[in-house]
Protein backbone atom coordinates (compact mmCIF):
# COMPACT_ATOMS: atom_id res chain seq x y z
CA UNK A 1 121.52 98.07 160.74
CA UNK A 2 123.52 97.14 163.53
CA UNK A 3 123.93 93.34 165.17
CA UNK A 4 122.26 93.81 168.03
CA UNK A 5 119.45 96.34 166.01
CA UNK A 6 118.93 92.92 163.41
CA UNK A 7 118.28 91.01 166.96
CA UNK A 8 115.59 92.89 168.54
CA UNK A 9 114.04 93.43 165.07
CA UNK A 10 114.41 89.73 164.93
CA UNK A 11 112.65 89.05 168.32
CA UNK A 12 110.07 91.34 167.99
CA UNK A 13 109.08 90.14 164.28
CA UNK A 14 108.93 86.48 165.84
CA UNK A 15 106.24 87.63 168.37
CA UNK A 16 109.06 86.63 170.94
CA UNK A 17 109.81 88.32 174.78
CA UNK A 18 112.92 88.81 175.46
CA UNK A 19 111.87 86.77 178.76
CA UNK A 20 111.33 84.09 176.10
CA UNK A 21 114.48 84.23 174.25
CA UNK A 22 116.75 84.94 177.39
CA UNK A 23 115.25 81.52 178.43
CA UNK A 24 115.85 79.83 174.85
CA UNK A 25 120.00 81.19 175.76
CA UNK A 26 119.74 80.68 179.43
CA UNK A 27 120.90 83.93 179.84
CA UNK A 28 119.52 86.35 182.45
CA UNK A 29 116.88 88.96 180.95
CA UNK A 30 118.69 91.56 181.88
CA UNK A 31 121.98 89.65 180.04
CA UNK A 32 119.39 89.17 177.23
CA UNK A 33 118.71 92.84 176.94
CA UNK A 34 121.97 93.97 177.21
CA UNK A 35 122.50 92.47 174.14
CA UNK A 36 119.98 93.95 172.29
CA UNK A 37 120.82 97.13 173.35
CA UNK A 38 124.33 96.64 172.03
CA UNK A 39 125.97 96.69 175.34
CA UNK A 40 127.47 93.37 175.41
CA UNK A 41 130.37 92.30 172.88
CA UNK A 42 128.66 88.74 171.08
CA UNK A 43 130.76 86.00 170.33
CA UNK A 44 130.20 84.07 167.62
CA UNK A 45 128.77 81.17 169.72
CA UNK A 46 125.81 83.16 170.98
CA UNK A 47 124.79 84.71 167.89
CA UNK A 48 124.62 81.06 166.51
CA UNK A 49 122.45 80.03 169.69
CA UNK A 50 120.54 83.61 169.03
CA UNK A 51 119.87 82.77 165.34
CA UNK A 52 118.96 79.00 166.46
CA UNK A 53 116.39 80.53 169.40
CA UNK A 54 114.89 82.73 165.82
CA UNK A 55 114.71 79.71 163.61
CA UNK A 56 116.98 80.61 161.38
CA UNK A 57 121.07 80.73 160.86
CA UNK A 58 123.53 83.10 161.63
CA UNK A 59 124.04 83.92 157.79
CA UNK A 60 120.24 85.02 157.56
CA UNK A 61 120.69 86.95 160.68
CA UNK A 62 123.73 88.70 160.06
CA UNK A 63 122.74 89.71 156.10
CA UNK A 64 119.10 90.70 157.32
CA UNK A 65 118.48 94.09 156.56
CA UNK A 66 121.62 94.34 154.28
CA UNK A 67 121.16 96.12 151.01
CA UNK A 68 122.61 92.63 148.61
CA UNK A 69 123.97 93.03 144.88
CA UNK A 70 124.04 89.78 143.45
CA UNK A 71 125.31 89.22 139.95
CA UNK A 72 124.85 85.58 138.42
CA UNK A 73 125.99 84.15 134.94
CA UNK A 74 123.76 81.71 133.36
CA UNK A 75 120.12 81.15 131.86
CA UNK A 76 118.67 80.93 134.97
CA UNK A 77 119.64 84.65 135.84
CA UNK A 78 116.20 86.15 135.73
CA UNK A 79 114.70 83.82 138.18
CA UNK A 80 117.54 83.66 140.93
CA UNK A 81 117.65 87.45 140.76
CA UNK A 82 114.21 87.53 141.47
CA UNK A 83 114.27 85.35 144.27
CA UNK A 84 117.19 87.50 146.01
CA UNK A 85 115.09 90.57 145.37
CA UNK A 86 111.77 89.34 146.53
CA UNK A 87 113.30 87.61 149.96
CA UNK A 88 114.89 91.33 150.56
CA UNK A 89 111.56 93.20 149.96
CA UNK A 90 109.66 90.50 152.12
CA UNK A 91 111.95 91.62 155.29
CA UNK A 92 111.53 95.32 154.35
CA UNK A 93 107.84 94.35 154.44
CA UNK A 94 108.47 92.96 157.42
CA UNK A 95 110.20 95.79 158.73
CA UNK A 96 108.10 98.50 157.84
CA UNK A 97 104.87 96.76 158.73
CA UNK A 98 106.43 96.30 162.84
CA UNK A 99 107.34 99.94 162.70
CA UNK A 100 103.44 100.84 161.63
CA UNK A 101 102.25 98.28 164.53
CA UNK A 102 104.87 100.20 167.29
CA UNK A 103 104.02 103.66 165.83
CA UNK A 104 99.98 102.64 166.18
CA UNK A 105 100.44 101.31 169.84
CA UNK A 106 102.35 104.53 170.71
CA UNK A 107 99.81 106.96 169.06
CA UNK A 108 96.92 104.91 171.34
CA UNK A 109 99.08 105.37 174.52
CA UNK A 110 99.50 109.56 173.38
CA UNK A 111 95.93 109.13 173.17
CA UNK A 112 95.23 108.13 176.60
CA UNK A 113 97.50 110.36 178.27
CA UNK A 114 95.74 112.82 176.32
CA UNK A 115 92.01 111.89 177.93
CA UNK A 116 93.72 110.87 181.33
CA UNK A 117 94.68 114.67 181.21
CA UNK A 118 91.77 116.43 180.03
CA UNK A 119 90.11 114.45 182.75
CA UNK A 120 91.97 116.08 185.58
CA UNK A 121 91.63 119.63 183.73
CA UNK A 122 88.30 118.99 183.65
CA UNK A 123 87.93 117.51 187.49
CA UNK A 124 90.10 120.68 188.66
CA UNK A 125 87.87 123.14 186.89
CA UNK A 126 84.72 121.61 189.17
C-alpha cells in the first residue's frame, strides 16, 4: 500500500473528513486531497503532523498495512509474536470491514439509480 493509500485508509477508518483533517494541518482541502491522492511529494514534517491529526505516530502510519516478519530470541517468544500478529490482523480487520461498508453504500446508490430509472421507463411508457 502506498503513503498516501495508508492516509486516506487512515482518515476514513478514523470517521474523519478530509475537511476535518485539512483543518487539523491547516492545509487547504483541496491541498489535503492532493495528498491523498498521491499528487503532492510529503515531507517528513507533514506526515508527522498527518500521523499526529490520526492519533498515532509516523512509525504506525508508515508500517500500516505492511506484511511484518518478526523473529525474537528469548522465552517470551510466543507471546510477543502473538502480539505482532494479532495488531496486523486487527488492521486487516479494519481494512476489510471499511471496504464491506464502501462496497454496501455503493450497491444502495446502484440501487437507486436502478428505481430512479425504472421510474422514468415506467413514466415514459404512460
Amino acid at each position: 500500500m502506498k503513503v498516501h493509500e495508508k492516509i486516506r485508509f487512515m482518515r476514513q477508518l478514523k470517521g474523519l473528513s478530509q475537511e476535518n483533517v485539512a483543518d487539523k494541518l491547516a492545509l487547504s482541502v483541496n491541498g489535503y486531497a492532493d495528498i491523498e491522492r498521491g499528487k503532492t511529494d510529503v515531507q517528513v514534517s507533514r506526515l508527522e503532523q498527518i500521523a499526529e491529526a490520526f492519533d498515532m505516530d509516523l512509525i504506525e502510519l508508515l508500517s500500516f498495512g505492511e506484511k511484518n516478519v518478526a523473529c525474537q530470541i528469548g522465552n517470551n517468544n510466543h507471546n510477543n509474536w502473538q502480539n505482532t500478529y494479532a495488531k496486523e490482523s486487527d488492521f486487516e480487520l479494519q481494512k476489510l470491514q471499511l471496504i464491506v461498508e464502501q462496497q454496501g453504500k455503493e450497491i444502495a446508490y446502484l440501487k437507486e439509480i436502478i428505481d430512479l430509472m425504472k421510474k422514468a421507463a415506467e413514466s415514459t411508457a404512460d
